[in-house]
Protein backbone atom coordinates (compact mmCIF):
# COMPACT_ATOMS: atom_id res chain seq x y z
CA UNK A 1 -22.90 -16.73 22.19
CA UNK A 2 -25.41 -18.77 19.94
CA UNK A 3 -25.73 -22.58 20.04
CA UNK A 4 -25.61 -22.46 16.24
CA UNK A 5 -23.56 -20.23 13.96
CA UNK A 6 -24.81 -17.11 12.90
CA UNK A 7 -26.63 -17.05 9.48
CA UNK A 8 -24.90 -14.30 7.92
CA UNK A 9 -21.88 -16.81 7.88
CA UNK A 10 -20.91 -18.50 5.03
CA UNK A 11 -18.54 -21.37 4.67
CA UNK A 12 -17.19 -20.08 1.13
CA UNK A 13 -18.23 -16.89 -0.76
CA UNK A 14 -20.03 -18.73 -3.95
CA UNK A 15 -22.69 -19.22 -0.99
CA UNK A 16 -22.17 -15.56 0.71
CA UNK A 17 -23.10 -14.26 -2.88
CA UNK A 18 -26.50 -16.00 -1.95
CA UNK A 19 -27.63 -14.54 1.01
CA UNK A 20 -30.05 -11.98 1.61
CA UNK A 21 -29.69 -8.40 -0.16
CA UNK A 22 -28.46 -5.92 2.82
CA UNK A 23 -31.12 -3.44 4.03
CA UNK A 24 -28.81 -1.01 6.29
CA UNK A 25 -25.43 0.39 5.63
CA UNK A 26 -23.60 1.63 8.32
CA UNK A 27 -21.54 5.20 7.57
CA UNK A 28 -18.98 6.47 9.66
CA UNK A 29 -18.72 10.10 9.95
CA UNK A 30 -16.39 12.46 10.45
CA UNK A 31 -16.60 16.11 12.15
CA UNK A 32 -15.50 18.85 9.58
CA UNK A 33 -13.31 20.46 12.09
CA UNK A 34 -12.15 18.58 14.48
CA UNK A 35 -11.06 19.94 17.65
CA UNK A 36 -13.29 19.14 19.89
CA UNK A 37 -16.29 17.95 18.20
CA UNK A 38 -17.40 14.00 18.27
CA UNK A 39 -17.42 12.13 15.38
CA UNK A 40 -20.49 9.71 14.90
CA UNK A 41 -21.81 6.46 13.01
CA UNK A 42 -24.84 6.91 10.52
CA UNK A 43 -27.32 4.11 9.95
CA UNK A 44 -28.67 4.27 5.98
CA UNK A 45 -31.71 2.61 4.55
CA UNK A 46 -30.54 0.81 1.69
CA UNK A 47 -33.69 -1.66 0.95
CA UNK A 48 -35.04 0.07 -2.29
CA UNK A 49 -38.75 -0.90 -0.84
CA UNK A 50 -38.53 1.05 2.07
CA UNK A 51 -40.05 4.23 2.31
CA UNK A 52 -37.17 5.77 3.57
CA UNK A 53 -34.73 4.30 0.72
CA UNK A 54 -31.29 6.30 0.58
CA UNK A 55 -32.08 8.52 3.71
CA UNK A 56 -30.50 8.51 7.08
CA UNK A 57 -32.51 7.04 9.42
CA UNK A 58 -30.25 6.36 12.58
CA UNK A 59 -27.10 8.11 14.04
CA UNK A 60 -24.95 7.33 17.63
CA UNK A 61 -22.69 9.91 18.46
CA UNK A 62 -19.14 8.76 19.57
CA UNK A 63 -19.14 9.89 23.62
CA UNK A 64 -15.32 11.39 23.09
CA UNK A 65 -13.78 13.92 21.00
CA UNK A 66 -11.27 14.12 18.32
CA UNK A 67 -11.32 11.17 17.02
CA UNK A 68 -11.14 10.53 13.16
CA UNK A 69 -13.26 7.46 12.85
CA UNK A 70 -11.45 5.30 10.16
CA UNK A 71 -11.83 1.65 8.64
CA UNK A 72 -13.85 -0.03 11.07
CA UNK A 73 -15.24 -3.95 10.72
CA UNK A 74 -17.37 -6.06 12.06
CA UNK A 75 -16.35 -8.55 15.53
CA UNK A 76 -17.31 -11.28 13.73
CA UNK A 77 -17.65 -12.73 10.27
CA UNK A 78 -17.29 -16.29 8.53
CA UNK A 79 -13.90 -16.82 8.96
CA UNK A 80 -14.93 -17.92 12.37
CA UNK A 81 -16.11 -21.30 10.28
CA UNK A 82 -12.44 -22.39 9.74
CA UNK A 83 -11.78 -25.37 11.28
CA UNK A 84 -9.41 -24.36 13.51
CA UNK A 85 -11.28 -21.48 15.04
CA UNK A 86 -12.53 -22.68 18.04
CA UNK A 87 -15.57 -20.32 18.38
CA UNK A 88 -18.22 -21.01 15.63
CA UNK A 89 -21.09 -19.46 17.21
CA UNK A 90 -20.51 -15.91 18.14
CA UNK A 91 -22.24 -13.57 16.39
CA UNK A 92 -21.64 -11.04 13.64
CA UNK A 93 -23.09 -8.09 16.31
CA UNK A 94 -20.79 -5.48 17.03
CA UNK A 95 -18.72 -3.07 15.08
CA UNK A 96 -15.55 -2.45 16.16
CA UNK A 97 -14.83 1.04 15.39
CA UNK A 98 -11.37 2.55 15.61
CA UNK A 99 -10.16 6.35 15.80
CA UNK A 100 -7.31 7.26 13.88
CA UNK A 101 -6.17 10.48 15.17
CA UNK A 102 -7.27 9.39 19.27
CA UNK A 103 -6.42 5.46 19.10
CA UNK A 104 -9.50 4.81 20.72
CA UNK A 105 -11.58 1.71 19.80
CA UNK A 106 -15.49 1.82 20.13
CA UNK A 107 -17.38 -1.22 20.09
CA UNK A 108 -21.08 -0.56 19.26
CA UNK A 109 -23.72 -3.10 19.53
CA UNK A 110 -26.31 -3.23 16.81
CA UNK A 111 -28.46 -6.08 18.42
CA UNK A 112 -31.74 -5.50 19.13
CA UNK A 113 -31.88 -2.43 17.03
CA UNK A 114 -29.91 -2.51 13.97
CA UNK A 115 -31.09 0.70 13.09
CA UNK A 116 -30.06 2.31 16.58
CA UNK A 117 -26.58 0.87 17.90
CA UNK A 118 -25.26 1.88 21.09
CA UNK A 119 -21.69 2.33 22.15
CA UNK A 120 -21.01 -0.32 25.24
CA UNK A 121 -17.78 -0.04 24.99
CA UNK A 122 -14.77 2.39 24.56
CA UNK A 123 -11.11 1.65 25.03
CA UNK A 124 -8.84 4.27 25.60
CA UNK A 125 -5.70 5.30 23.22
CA UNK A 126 -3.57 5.16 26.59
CA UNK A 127 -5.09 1.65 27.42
CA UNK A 128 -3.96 0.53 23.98
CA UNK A 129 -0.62 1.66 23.88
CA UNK A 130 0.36 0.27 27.19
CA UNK A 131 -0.94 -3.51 25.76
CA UNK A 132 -0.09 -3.61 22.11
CA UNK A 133 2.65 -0.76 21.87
CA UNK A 134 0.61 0.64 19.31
CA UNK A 135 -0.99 3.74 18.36
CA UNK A 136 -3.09 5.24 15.46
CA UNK A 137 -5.85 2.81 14.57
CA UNK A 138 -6.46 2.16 11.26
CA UNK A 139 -7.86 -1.13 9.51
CA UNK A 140 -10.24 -3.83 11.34
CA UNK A 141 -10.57 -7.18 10.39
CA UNK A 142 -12.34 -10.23 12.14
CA UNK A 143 -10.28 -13.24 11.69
CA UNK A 144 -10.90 -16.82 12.71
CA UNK A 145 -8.90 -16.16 16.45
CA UNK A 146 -8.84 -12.61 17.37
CA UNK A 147 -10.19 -9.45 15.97
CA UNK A 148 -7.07 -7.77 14.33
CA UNK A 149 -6.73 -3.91 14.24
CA UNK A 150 -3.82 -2.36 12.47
CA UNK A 151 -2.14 0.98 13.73
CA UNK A 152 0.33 3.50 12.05
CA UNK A 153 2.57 3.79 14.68
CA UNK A 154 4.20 3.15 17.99
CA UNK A 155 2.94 4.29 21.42
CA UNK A 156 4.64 7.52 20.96
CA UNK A 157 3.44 8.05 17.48
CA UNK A 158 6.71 7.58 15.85
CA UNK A 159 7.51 4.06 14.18
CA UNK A 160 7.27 0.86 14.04
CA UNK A 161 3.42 0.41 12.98
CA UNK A 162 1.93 -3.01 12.98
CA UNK A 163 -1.36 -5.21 13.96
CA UNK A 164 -2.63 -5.47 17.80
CA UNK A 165 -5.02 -8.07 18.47
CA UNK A 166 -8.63 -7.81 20.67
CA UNK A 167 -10.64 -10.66 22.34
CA UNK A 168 -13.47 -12.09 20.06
CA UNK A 169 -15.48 -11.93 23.48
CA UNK A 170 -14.49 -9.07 26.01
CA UNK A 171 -13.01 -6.90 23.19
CA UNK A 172 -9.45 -6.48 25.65
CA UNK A 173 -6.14 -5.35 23.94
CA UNK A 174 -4.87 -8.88 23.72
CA UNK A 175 -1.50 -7.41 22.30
CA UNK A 176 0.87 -7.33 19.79
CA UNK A 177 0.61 -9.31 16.80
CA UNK A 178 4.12 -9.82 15.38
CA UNK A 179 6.28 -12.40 17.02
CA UNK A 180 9.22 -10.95 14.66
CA UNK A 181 8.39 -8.33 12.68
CA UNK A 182 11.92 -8.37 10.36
CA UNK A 183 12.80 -5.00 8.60
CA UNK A 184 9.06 -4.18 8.70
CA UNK A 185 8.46 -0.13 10.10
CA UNK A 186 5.32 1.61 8.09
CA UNK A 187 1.99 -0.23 8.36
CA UNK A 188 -1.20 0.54 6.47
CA UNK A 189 -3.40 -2.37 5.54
CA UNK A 190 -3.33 -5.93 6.16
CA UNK A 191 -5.45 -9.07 5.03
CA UNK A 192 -4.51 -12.66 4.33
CA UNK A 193 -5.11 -16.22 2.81
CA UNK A 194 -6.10 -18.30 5.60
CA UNK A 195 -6.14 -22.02 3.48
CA UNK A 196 -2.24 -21.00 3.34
CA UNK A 197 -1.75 -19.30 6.37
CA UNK A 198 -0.32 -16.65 4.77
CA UNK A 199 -0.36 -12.42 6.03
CA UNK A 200 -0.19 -9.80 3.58
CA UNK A 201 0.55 -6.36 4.57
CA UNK A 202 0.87 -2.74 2.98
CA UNK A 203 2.52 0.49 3.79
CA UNK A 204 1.61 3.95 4.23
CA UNK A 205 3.17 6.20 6.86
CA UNK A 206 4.26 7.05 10.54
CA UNK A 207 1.76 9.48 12.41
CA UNK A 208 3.95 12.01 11.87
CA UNK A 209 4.30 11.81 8.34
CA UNK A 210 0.49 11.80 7.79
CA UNK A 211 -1.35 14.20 10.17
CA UNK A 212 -1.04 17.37 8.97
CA UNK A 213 -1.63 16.30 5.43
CA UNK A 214 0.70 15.35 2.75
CA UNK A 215 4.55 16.23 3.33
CA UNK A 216 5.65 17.10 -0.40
CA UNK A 217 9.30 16.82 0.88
CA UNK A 218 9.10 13.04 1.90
CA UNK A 219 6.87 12.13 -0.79
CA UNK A 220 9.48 13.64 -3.48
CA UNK A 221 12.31 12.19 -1.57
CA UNK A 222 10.19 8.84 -1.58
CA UNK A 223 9.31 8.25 2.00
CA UNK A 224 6.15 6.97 1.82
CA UNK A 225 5.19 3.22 1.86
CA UNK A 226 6.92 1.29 -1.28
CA UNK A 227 6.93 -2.00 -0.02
CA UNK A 228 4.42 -4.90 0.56
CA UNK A 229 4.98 -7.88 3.31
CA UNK A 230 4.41 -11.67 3.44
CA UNK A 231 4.11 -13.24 6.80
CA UNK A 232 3.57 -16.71 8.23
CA UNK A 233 0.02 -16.25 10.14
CA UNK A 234 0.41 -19.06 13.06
CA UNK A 235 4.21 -17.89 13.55
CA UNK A 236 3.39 -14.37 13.15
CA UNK A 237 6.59 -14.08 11.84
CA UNK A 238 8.22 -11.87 8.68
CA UNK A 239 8.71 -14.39 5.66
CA UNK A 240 9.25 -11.53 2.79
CA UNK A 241 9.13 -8.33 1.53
CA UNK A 242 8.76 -7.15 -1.69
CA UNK A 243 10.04 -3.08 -2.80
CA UNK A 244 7.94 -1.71 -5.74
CA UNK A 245 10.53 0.91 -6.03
CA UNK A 246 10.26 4.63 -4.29
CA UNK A 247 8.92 6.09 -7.44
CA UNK A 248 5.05 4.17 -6.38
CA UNK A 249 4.26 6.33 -3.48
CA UNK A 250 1.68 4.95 -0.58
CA UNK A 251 0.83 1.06 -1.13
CA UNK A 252 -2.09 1.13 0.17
CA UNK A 253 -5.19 -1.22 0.10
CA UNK A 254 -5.12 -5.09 -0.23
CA UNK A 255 -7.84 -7.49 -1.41
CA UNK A 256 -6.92 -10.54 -1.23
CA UNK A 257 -8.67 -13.57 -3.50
CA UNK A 258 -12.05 -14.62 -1.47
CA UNK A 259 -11.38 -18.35 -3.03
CA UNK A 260 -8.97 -19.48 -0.60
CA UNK A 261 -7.13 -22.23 -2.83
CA UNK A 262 -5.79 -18.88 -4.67
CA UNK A 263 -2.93 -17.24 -3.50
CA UNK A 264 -3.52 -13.61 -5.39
CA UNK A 265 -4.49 -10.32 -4.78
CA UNK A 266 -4.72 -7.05 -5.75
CA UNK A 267 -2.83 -3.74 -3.90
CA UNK A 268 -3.08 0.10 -5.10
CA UNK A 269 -0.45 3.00 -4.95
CA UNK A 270 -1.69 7.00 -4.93
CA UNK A 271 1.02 8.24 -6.94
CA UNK A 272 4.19 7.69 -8.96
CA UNK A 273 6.96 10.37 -8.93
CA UNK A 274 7.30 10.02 -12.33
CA UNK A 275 4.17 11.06 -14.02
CA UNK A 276 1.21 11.56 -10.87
CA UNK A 277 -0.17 8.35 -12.50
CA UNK A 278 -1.89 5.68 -9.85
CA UNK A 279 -1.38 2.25 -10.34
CA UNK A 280 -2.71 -1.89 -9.26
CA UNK A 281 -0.50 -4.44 -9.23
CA UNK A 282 -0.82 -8.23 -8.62
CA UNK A 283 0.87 -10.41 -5.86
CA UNK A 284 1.27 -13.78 -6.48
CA UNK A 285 3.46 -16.95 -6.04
CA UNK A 286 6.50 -17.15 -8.12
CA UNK A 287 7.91 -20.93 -7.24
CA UNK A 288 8.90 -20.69 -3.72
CA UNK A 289 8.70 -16.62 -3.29
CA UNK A 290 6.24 -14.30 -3.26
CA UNK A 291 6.45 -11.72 -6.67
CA UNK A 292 4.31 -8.84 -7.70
CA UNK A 293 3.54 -7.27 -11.40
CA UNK A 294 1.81 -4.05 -12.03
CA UNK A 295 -1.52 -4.61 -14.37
CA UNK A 296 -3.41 -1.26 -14.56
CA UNK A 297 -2.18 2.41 -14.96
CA UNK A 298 -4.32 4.86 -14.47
CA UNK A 299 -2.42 8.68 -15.83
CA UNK A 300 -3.01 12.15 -14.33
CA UNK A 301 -5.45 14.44 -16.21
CA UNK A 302 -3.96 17.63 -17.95
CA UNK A 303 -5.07 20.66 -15.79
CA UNK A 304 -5.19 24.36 -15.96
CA UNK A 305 -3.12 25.55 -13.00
CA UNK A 306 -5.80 27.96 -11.94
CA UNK A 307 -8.17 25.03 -11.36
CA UNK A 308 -5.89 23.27 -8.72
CA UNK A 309 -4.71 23.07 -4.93
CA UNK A 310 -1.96 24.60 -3.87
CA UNK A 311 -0.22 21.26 -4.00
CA UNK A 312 -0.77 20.75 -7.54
CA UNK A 313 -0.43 23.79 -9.35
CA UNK A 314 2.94 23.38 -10.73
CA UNK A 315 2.13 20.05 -11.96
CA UNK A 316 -0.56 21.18 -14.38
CA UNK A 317 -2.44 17.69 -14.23
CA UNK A 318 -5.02 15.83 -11.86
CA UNK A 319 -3.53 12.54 -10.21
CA UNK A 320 -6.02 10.13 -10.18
CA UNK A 321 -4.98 9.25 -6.51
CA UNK A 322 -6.25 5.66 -6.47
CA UNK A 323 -7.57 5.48 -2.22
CA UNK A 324 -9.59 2.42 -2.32
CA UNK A 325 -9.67 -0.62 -4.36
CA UNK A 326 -12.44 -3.86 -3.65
CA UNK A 327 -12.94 -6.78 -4.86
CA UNK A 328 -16.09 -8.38 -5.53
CA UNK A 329 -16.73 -11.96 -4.32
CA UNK A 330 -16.76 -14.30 -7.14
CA UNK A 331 -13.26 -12.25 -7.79
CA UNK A 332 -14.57 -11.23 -10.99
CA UNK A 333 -14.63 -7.62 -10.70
CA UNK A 334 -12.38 -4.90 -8.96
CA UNK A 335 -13.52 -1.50 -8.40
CA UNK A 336 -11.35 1.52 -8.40
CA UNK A 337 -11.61 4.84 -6.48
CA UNK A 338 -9.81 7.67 -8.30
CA UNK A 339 -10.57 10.37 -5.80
CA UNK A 340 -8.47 12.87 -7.42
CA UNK A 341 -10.26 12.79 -11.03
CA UNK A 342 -13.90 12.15 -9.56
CA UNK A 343 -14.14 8.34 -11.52
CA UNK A 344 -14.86 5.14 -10.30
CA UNK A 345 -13.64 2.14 -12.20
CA UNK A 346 -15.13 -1.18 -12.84
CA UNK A 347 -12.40 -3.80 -14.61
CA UNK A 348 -12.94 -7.44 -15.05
CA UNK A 349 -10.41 -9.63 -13.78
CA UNK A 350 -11.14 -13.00 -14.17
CA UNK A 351 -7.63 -13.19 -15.57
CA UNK A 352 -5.86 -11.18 -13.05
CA UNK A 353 -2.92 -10.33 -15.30
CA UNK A 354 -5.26 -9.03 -17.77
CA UNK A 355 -7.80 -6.89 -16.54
CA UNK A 356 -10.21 -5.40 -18.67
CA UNK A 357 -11.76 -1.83 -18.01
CA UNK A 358 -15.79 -2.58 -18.02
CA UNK A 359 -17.07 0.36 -16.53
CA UNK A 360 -16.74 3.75 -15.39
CA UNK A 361 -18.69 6.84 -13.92
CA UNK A 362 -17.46 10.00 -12.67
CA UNK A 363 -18.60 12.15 -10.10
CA UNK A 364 -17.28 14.98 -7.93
CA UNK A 365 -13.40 15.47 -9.01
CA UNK A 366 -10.46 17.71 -8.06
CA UNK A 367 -11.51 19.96 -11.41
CA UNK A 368 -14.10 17.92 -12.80
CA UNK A 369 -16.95 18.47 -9.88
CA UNK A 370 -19.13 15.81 -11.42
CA UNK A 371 -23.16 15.95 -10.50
CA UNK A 372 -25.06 12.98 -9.32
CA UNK A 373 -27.99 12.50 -11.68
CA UNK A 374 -30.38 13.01 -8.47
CA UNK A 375 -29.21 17.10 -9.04
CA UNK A 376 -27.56 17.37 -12.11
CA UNK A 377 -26.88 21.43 -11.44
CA UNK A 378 -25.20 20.42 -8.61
CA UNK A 379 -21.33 20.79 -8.52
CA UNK A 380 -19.44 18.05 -6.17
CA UNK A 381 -16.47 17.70 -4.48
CA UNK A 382 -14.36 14.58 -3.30
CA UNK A 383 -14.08 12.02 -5.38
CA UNK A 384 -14.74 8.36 -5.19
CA UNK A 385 -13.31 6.97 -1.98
CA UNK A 386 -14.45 4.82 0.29
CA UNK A 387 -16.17 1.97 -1.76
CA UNK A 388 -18.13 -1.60 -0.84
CA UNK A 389 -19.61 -4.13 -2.72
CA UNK A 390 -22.84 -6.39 -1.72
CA UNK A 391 -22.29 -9.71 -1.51
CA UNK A 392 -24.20 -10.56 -4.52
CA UNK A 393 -21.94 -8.48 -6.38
CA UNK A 394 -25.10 -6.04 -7.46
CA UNK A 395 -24.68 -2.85 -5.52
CA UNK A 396 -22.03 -0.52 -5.06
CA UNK A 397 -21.75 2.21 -2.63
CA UNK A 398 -19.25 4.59 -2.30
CA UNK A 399 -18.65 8.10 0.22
CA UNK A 400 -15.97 10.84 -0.82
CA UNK A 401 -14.32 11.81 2.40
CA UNK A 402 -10.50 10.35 2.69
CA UNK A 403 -8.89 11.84 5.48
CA UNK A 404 -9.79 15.30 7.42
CA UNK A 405 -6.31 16.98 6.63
CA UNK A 406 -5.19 15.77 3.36
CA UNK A 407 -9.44 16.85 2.00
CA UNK A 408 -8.07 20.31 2.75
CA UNK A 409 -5.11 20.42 0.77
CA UNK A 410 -6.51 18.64 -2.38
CA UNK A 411 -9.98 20.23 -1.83
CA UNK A 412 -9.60 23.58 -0.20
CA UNK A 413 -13.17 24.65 -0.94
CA UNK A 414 -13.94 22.18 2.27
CA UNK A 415 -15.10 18.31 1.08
CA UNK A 416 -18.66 18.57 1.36
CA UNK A 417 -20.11 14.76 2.14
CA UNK A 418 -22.26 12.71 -0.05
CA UNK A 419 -22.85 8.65 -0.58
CA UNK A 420 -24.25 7.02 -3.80
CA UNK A 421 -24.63 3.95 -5.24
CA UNK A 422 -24.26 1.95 -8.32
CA UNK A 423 -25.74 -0.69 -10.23
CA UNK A 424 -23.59 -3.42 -11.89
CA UNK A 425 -24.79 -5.37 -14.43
CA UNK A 426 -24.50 -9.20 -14.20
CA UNK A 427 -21.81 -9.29 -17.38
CA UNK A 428 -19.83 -5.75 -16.37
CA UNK A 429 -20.99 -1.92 -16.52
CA UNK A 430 -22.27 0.15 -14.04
CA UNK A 431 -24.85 3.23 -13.66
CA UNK A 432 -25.61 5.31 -10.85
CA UNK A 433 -28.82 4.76 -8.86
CA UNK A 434 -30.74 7.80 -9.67
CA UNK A 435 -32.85 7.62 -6.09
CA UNK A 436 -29.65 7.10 -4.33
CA UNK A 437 -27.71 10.33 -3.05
CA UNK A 438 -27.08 10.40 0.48
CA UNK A 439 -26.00 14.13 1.31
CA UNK A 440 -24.12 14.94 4.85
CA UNK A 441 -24.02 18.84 5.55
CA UNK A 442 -23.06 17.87 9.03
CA UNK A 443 -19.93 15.66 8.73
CA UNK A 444 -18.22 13.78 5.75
CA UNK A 445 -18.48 9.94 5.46
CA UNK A 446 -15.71 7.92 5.29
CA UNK A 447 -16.25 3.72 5.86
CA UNK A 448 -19.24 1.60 4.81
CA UNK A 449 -20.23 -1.38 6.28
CA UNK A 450 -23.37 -3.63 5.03
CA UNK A 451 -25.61 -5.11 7.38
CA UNK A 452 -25.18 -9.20 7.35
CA UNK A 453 -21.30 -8.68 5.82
CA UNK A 454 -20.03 -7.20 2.40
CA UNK A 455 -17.44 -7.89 -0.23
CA UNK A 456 -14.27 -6.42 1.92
CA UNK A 457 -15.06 -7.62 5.53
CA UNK A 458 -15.17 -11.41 5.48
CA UNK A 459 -12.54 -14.20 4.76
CA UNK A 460 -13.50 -17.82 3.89
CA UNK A 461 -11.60 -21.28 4.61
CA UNK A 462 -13.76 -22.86 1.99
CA UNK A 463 -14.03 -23.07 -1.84
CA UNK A 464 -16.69 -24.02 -3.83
């Protein structure tokens, strides 16, 4: 504990967008195979004056096995400014690091060496399940009370899923989350607007539906996630839920508006039934009720059926398969991963109903195999995935690993890891950094983190 708040907090993103330009990223990464080997978390230089720019120059092996590393976050961020928080001065220190196939949590400390953090801490799947009920971690986010972790599924890997809480200080299960969770069964993501005390969360999948890839039966039959839900956050209590209809398969990611007078925010799905096209759509208020509209289509790409995955074949087309959305923090611009067609989007959405399309690159690609202008010969695979945003809105990073099963069925050929950035420009576009092409022959990378906080990992109680 500090006797003033850390620095890297900000009361309301206008002044996050101000602080100083990250110089680390943090990478988790993922063992090709599985079964037995450990997964690890890889420290990158990311300060363009460094002589080590775009290398790795740090790694800490996770002490277990078989874990799947997945969204982690950081223990702390500036939500812990709200008012009613009641601890303003711990520090944004450790990551919290969940595994999504062994439901362990690591908690690594990157104080006094950013660029070597150690694991102090591991809590077991078993120790989880017996305190929260929960299993399957996948999303961390540090709110102004707890740190809140969501999970796919029940101790026994079946349903419900939901959110299980840890302690800001000792990082112990606290528990469940919902008081009364209503109809709610799949979980995916989860985020929220704190100046309304509002809880927004998404839908994916059970364990079992998601493990050993993607289950064509359910996902024709419409199984997967088609619904979002609106909570009250101090009740912890179901308020609403809203069906986008079983032909938008897997709801996926939420961002949320960072000005917290706004009650908006943007959510993905992979895949409609009807036509493999991916789509983002817009909650909002509607009087007393929470609504949603769909703003952006994005269709599949025409396809010769020799160039696809088994899956795909008798389609004929590339989904776009929309994994990751963010947000920047002046909510001006949301990025789009298509990891199916290799492209990552840039729209401008300072009128969220109307987003315009201000940018786009492609890289790697189901068919399209994209180079990286660092080795144009080079063929790619993966697509855009896992994407974050600086706080000043400038840099873009992105890795192209989504999951360790469902890279084999939509990339066969094995996903072979690489990270890159982009430049945005101050009025919309983006480039790729052509000194910026982070290969990983020994795992795949999946979640970014910036050192000092990023676009997707803190929450403000303030405007202005």
């Amino acid at each position: 504990m500090q006797l003033k708040p850390d620095p890297t907090f900000y009361p309301s993103a206008t002044m996050a967008m101000k602080a100083p330009p990250e110089k680390l990223a943090y990478v988790a990464m993922l063992s090709i195979k599985g079964q037995g080997q450990h997964d690890a978390m890889a420290d990158i230089d990311v300060d363009p004056a460094s002589p080590t720019y775009g290398k790795r120059v740090g790694q800490v092996e996770m002490p277990q096995t078989d874990d799947e590393l997945h969204h982690f976050g950081w223990n702390a961020c500036s939500s812990a400014l709200c008012p009613w928080a009641g601890h303003p001065h711990i520090e944004r220190r450790y990551l919290i690091v969940p595994g999504l196939r062994s439901s362990r949590i690591y908690v690594l400390d990157t104080k006094p060496d950013p660029r070597n953090p150690k694991v102090v801490k591991v809590v077991e799947g078993k120790e989880v399940a017996a305190r929260s009920g929960y299993s399957r971690l996948h999303t961390v986010h540090c709110g102004p009370d707890d740190i809140y972790i969501s999970a796919l599924g029940n101790g026994g890997g079946k349903g419900p899923g939901g959110i299980l809480r840890l302690d800001h200080y000792d990082f112990t299960v606290k528990g469940p989350w919902e008081a009364d969770r209503g109809p709610q069964y799949l979980a995916y993501d989860f985020f929220w607007h704190l100046g309304h005390d509002v809880m927004v969360t998404s839908e994916w999948g059970t364990p079992d539906m998601i493990e050993d890839g993607l289950n064509a039966e359910l996902l024709l039959a419409g199984k997967y996630g088609h619904q979002l839900h609106f909570w009250d956050l101090r009740k912890r209590t179901h308020v609403q839920s809203i069906d986008l209809g079983p032909e938008y398969q897997a709801v996926l990611e939420l961002r949320p508006s960072h000005d917290p007078n706004k009650t908006y925010g943007f959510v993905d799905t992979v895949i409609s039934l009807k036509d493999l096209s991916s789509s983002i759509w817009v909650w909002h208020r509607d009087g007393e009720k929470w609504a949603v509209t769909k703003v952006i289509d994005i269709p599949a790409e025409p396809a010769d059926e020799a160039d696809l995955p088994p899956l795909l074949k008798g389609f004929k087309a590339v989904p776009p398969l929309v994994t990751d959305i963010d947000l920047s923090l002046d909510d001006r611009f949301l990025y789009v991963s298509c990891w199916g067609t290799g492209e990552l989007r840039q729209y401008d959405v300072s009128d969220p109903f109307k987003p315009k399309l201000t940018g786009s690159v492609h890289i790697g690609g189901i068919v399209r195999r994209g180079s990286h202008p660092a080795k144009p010969g080079q063929k790619l695979n993966g697509g855009p995935q896992m994407v974050e945003i600086s706080r000043d809105g400038k840099r873009v990073y992105f890795t192209n690993s989504l999951y360790r099963s469902w890279d084999e069925q939509f990339y066969p050929d094995g996903v072979k890891g690489w990270m890159v950035k982009l430049d945005a420009a101050e009025n919309g576009g983006i480039s790729f950094d052509e000194r910026f092409f982070v290969e990983f022959d020994d795992r795949r990378p999946h979640q970014v983190r910036l050192e000092g906080g990023d676009a997707s990992s803190d929450s403000f109680c303030f405007s202005g």
